[in-house]
PDB file of N, CA and C in Angstrom:
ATOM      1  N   UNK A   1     -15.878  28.857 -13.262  1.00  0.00           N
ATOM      2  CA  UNK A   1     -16.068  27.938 -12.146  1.00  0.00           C
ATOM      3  C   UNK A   1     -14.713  27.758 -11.448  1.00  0.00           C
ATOM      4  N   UNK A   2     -14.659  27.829 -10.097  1.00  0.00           N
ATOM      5  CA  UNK A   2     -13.662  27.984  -9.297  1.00  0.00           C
ATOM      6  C   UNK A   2     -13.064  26.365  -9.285  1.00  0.00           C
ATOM      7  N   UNK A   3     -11.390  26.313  -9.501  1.00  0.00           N
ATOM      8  CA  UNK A   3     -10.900  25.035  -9.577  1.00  0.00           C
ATOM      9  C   UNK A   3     -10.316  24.741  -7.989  1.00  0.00           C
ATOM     10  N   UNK A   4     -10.149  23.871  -7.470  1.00  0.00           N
ATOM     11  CA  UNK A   4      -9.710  22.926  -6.617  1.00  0.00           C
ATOM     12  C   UNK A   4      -8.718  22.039  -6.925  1.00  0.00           C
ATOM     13  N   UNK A   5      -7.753  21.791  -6.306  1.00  0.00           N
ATOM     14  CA  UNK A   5      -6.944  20.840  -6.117  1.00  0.00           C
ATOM     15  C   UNK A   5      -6.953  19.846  -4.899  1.00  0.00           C
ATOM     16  N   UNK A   6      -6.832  18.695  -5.021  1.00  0.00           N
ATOM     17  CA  UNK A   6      -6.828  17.782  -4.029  1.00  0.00           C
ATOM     18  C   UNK A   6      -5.053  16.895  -4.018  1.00  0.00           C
ATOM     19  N   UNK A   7      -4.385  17.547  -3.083  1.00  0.00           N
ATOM     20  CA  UNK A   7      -3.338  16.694  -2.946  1.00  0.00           C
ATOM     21  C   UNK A   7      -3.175  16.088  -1.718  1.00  0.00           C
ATOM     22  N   UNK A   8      -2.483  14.590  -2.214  1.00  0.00           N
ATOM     23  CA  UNK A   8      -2.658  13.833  -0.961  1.00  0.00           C
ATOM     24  C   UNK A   8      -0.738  13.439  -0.374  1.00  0.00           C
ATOM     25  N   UNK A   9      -1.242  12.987   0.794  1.00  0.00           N
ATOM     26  CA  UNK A   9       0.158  12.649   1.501  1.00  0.00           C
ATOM     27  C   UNK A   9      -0.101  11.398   2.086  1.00  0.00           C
ATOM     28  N   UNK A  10       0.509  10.485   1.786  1.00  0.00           N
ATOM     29  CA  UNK A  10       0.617   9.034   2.052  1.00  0.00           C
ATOM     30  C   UNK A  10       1.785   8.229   2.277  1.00  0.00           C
ATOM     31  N   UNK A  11       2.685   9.145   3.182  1.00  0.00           N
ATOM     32  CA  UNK A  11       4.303   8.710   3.189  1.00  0.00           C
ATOM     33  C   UNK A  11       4.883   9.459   2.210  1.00  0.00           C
ATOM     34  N   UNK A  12       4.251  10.112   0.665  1.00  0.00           N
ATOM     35  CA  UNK A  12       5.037  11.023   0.185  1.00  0.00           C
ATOM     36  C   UNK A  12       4.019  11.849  -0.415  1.00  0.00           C
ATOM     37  N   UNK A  13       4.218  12.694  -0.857  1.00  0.00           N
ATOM     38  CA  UNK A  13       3.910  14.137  -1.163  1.00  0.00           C
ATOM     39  C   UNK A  13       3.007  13.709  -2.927  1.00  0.00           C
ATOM     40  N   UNK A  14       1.972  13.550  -2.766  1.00  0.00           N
ATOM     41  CA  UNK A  14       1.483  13.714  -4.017  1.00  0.00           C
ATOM     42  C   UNK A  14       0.773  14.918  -4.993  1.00  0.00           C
ATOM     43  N   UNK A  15       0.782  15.555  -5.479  1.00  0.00           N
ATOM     44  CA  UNK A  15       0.207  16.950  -5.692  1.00  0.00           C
ATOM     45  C   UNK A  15      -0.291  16.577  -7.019  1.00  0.00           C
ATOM     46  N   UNK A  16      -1.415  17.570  -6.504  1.00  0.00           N
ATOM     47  CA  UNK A  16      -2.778  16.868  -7.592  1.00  0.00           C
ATOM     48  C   UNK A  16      -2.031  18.460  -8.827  1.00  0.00           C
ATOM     49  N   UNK A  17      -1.501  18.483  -9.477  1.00  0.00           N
ATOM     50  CA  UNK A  17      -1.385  19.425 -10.558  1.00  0.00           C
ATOM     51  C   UNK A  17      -2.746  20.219 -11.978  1.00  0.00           C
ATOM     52  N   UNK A  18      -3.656  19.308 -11.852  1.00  0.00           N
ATOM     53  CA  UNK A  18      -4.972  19.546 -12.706  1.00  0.00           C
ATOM     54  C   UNK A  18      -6.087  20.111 -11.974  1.00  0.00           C
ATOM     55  N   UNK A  19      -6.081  19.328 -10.942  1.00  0.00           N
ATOM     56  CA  UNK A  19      -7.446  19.995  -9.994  1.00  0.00           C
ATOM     57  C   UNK A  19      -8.785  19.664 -10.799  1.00  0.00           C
ATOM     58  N   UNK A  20      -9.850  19.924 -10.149  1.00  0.00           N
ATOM     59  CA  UNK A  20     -10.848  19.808 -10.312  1.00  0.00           C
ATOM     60  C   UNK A  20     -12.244  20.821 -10.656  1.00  0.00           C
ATOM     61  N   UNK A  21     -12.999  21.373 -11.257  1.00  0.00           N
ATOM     62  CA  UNK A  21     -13.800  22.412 -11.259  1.00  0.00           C
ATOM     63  C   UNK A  21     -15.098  21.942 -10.175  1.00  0.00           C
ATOM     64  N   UNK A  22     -15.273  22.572  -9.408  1.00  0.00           N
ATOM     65  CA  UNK A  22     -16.583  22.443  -8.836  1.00  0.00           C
ATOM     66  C   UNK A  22     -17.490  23.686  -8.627  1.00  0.00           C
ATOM     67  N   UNK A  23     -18.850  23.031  -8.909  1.00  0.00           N
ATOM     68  CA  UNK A  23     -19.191  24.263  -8.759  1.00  0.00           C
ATOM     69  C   UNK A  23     -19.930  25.127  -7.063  1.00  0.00           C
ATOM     70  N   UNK A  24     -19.944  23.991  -6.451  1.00  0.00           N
ATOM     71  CA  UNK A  24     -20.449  24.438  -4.724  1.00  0.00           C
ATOM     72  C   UNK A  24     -19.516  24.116  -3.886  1.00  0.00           C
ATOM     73  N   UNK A  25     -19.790  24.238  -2.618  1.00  0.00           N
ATOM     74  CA  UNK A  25     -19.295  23.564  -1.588  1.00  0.00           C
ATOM     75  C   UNK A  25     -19.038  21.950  -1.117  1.00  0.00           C
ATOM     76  N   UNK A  26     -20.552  22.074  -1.474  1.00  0.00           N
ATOM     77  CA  UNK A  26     -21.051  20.862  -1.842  1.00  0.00           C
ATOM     78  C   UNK A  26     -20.419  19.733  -2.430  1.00  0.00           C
ATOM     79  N   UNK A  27     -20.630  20.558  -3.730  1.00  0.00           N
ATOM     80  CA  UNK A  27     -19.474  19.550  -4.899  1.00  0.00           C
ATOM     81  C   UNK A  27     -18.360  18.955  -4.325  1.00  0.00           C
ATOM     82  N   UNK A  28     -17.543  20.371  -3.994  1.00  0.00           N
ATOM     83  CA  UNK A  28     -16.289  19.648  -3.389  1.00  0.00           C
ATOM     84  C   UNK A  28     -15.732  18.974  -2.971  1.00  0.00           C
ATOM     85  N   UNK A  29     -16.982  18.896  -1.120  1.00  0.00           N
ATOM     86  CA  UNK A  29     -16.428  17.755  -0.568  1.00  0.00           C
ATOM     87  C   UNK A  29     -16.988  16.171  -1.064  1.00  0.00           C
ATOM     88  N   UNK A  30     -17.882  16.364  -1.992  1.00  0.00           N
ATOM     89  CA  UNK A  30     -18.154  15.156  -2.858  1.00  0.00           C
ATOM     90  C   UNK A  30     -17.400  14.861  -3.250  1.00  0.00           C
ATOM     91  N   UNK A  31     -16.338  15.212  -4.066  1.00  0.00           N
ATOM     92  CA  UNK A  31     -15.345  15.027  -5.175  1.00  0.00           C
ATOM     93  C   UNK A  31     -14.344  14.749  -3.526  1.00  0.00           C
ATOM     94  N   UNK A  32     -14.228  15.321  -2.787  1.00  0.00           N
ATOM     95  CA  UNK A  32     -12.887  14.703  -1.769  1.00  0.00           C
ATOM     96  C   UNK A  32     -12.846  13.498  -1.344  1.00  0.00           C
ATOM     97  N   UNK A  33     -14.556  13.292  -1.038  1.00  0.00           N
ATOM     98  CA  UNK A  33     -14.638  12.103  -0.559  1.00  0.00           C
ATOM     99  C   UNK A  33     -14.935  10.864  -1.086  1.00  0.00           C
ATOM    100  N   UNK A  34     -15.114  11.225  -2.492  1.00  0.00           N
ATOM    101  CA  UNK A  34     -14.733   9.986  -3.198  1.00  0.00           C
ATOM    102  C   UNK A  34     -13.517   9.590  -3.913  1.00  0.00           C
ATOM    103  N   UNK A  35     -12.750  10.722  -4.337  1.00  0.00           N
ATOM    104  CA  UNK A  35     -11.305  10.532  -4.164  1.00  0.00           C
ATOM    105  C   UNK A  35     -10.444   9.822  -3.400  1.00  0.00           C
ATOM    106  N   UNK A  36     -11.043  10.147  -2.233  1.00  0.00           N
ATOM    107  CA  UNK A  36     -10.108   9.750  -1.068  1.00  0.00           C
ATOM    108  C   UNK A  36     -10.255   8.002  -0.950  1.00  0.00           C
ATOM    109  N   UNK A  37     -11.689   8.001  -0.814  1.00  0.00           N
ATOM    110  CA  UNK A  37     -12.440   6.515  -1.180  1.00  0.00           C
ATOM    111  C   UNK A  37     -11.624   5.700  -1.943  1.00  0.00           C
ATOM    112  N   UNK A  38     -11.664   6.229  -3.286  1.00  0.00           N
ATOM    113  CA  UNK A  38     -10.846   5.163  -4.161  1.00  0.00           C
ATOM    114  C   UNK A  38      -9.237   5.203  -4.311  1.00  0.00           C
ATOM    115  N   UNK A  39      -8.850   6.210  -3.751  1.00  0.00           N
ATOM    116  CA  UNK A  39      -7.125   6.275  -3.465  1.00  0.00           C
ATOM    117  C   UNK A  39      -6.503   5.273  -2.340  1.00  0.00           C
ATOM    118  N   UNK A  40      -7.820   5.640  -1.128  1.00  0.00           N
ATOM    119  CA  UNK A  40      -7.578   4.620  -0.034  1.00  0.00           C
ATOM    120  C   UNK A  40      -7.629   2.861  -0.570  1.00  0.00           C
ATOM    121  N   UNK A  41      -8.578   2.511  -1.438  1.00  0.00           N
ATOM    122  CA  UNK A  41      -8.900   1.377  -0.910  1.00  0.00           C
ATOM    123  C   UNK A  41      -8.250   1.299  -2.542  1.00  0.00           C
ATOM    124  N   UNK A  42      -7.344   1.925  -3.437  1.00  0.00           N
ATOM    125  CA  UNK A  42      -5.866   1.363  -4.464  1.00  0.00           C
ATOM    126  C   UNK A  42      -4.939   1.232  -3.642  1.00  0.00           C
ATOM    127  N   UNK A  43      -4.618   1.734  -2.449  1.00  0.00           N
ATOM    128  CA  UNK A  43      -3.713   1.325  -1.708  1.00  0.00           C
ATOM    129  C   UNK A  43      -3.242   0.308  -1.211  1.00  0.00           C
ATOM    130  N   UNK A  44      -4.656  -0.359  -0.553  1.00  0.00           N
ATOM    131  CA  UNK A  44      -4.745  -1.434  -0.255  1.00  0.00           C
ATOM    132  C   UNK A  44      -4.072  -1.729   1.386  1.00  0.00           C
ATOM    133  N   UNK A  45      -3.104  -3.088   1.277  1.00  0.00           N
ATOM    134  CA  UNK A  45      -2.047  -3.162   2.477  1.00  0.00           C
ATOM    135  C   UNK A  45      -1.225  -1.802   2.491  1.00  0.00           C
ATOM    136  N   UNK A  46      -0.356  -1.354   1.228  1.00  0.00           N
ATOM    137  CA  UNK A  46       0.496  -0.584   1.661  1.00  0.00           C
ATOM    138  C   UNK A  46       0.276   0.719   3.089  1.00  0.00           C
ATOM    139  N   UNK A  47      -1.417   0.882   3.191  1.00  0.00           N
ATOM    140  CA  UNK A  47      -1.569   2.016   3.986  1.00  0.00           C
ATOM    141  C   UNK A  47      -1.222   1.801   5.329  1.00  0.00           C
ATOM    142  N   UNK A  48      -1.086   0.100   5.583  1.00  0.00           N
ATOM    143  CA  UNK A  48      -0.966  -0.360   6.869  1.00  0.00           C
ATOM    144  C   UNK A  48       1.193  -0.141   6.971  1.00  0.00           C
ATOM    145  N   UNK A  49       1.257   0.543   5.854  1.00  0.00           N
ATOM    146  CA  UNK A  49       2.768   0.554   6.196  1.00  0.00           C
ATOM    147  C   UNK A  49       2.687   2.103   6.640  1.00  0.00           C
ATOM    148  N   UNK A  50       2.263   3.011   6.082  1.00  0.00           N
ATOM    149  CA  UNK A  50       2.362   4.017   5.772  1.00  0.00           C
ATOM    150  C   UNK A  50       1.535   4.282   7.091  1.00  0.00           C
ATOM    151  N   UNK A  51       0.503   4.316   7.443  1.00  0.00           N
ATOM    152  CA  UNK A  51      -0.311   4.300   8.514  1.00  0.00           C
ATOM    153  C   UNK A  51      -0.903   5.245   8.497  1.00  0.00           C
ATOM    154  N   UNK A  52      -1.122   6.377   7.958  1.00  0.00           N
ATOM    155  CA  UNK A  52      -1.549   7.781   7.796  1.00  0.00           C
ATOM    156  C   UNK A  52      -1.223   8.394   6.430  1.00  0.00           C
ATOM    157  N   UNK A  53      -2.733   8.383   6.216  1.00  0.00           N
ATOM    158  CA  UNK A  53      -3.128   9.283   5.003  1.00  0.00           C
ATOM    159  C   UNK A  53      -3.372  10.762   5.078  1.00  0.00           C
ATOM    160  N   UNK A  54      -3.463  11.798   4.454  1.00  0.00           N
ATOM    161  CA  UNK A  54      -4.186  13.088   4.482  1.00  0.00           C
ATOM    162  C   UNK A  54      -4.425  13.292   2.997  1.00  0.00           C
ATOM    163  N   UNK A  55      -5.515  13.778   2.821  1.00  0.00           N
ATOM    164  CA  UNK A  55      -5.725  14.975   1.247  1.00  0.00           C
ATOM    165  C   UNK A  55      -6.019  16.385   1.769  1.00  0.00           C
ATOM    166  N   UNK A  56      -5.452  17.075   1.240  1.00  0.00           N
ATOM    167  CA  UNK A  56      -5.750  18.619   1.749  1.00  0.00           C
ATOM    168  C   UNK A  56      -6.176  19.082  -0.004  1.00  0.00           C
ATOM    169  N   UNK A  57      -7.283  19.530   0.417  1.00  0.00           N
ATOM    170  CA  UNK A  57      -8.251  20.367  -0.740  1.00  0.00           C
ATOM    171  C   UNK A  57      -7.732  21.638  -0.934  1.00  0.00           C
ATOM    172  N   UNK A  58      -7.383  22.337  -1.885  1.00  0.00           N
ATOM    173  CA  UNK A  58      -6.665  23.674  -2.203  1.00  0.00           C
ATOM    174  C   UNK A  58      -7.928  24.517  -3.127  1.00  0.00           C
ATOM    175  N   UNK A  59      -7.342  25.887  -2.379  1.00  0.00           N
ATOM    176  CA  UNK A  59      -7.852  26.476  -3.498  1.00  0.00           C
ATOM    177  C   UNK A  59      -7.225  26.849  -5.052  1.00  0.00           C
ATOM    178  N   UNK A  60      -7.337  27.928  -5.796  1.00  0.00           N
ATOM    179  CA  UNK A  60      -6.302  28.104  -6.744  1.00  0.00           C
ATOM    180  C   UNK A  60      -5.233  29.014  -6.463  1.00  0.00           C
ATOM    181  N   UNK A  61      -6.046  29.785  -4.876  1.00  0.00           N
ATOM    182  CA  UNK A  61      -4.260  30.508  -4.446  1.00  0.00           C
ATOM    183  C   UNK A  61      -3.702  29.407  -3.254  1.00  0.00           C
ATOM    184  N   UNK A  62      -3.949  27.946  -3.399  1.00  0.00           N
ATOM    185  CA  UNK A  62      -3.086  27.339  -2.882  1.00  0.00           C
ATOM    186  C   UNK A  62      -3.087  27.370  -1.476  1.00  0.00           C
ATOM    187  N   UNK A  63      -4.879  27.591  -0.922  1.00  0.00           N
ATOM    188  CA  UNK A  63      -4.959  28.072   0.269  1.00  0.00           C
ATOM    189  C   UNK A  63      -6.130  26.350   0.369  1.00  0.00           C
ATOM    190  N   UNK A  64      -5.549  25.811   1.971  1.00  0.00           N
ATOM    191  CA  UNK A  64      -6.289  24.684   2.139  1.00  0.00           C
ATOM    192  C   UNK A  64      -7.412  25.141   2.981  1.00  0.00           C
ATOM    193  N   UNK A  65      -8.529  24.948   2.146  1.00  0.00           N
ATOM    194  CA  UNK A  65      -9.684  24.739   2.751  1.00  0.00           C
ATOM    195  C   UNK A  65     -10.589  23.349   3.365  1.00  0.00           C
ATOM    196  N   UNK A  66     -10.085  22.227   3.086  1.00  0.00           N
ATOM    197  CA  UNK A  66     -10.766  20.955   3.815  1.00  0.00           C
ATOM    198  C   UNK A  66      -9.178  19.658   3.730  1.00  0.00           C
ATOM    199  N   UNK A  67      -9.442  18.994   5.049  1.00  0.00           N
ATOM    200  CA  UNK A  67      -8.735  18.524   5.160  1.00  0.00           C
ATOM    201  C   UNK A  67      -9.081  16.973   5.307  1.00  0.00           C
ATOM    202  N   UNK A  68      -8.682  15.919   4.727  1.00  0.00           N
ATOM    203  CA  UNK A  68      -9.642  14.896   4.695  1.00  0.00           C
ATOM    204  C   UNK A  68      -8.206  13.832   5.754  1.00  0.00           C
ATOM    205  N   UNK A  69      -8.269  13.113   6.664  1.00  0.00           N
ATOM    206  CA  UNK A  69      -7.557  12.270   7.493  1.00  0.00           C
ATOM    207  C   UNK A  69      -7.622  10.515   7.469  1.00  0.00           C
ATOM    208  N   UNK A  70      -6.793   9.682   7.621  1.00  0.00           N
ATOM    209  CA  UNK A  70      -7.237   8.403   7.409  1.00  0.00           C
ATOM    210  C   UNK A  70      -6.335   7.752   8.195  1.00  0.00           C
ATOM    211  N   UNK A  71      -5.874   7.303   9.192  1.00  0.00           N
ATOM    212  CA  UNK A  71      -5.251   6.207   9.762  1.00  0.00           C
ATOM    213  C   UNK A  71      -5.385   4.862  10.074  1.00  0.00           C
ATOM    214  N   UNK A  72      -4.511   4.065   9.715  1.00  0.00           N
ATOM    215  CA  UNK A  72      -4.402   2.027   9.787  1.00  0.00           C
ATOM    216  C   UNK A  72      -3.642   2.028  11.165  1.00  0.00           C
ATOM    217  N   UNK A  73      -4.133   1.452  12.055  1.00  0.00           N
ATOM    218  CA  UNK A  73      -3.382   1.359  12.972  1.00  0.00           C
ATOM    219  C   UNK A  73      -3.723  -0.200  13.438  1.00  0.00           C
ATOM    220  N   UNK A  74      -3.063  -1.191  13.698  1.00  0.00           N
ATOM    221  CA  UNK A  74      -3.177  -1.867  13.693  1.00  0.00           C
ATOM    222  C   UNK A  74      -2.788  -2.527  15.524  1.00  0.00           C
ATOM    223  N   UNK A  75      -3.986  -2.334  16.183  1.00  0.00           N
ATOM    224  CA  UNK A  75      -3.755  -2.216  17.829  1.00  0.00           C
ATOM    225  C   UNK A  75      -3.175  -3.739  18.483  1.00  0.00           C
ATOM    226  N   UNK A  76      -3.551  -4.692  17.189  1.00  0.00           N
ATOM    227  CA  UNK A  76      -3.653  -6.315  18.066  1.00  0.00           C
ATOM    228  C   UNK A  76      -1.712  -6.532  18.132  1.00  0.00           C
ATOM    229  N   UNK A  77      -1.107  -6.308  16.859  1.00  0.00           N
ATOM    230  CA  UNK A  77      -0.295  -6.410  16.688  1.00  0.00           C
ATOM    231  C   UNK A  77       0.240  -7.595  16.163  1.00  0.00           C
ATOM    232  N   UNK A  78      -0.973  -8.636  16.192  1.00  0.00           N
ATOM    233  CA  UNK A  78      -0.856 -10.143  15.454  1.00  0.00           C
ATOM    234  C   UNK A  78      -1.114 -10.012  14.270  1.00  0.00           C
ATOM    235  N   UNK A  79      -1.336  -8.887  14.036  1.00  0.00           N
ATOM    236  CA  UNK A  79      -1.982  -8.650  11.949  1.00  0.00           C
ATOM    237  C   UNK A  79      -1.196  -8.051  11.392  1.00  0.00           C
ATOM    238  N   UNK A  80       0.002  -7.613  12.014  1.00  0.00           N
ATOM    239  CA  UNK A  80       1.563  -7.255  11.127  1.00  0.00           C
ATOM    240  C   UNK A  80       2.233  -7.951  11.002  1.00  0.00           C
ATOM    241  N   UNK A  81       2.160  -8.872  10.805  1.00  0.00           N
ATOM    242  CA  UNK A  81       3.010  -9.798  10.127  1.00  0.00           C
ATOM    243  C   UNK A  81       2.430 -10.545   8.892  1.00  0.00           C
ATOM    244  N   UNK A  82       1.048 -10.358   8.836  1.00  0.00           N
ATOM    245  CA  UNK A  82       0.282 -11.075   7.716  1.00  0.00           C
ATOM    246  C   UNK A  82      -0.025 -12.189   7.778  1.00  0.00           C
ATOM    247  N   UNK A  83      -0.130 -12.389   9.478  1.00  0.00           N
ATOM    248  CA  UNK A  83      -0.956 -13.677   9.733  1.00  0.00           C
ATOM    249  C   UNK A  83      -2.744 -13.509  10.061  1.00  0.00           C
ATOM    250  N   UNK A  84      -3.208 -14.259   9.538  1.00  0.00           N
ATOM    251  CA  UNK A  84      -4.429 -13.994   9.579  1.00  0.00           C
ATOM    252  C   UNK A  84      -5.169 -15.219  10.535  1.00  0.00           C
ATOM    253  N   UNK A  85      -5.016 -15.603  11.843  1.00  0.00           N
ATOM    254  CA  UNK A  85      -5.037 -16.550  12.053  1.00  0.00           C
ATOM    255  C   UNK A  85      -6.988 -16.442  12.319  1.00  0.00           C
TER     256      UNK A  85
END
């Protein structure tokens, strides 16, 4: 069964070193998108520092096949400071 890696970039370089076995296409982007799911929302505030997420899905020659995107942008500009009025 063909392995996958999912490494993410969140202000720094995380590299998934174990990867994942899947066995479809399918699978895959299942496994990305719940990854991503629960990486995003351990983050929490910090993403609103960082402002941009990516996971890039690898193959085992290290070739990216799906690219998963996430940006905090925060347009009002009254919610960076951590006022919640």
């Amino acid at each position: 069964m063909p392995r996958y890696f999912f490494h993410v970039v969140n202000g720094e370089f995380l590299p998934d070193t174990e990867g994942h076995e899947c066995a479809s296409d399918e699978e895959v982007k299942a496994v990305a998108a719940e990854a991503a799911g629960a990486m995003i929302r351990e983050q929490g505030f910090a993403l609103w520092k960082t402002g941009s997420w990516f996971m890039f899905v690898c193959d085992e020659k290290n070739q990216t096949l799906l690219k998963l995107q996430f940006d905090a942008v925060d347009l009002t500009g009254a919610l960076s400071d951590g006022n919640t009025h």
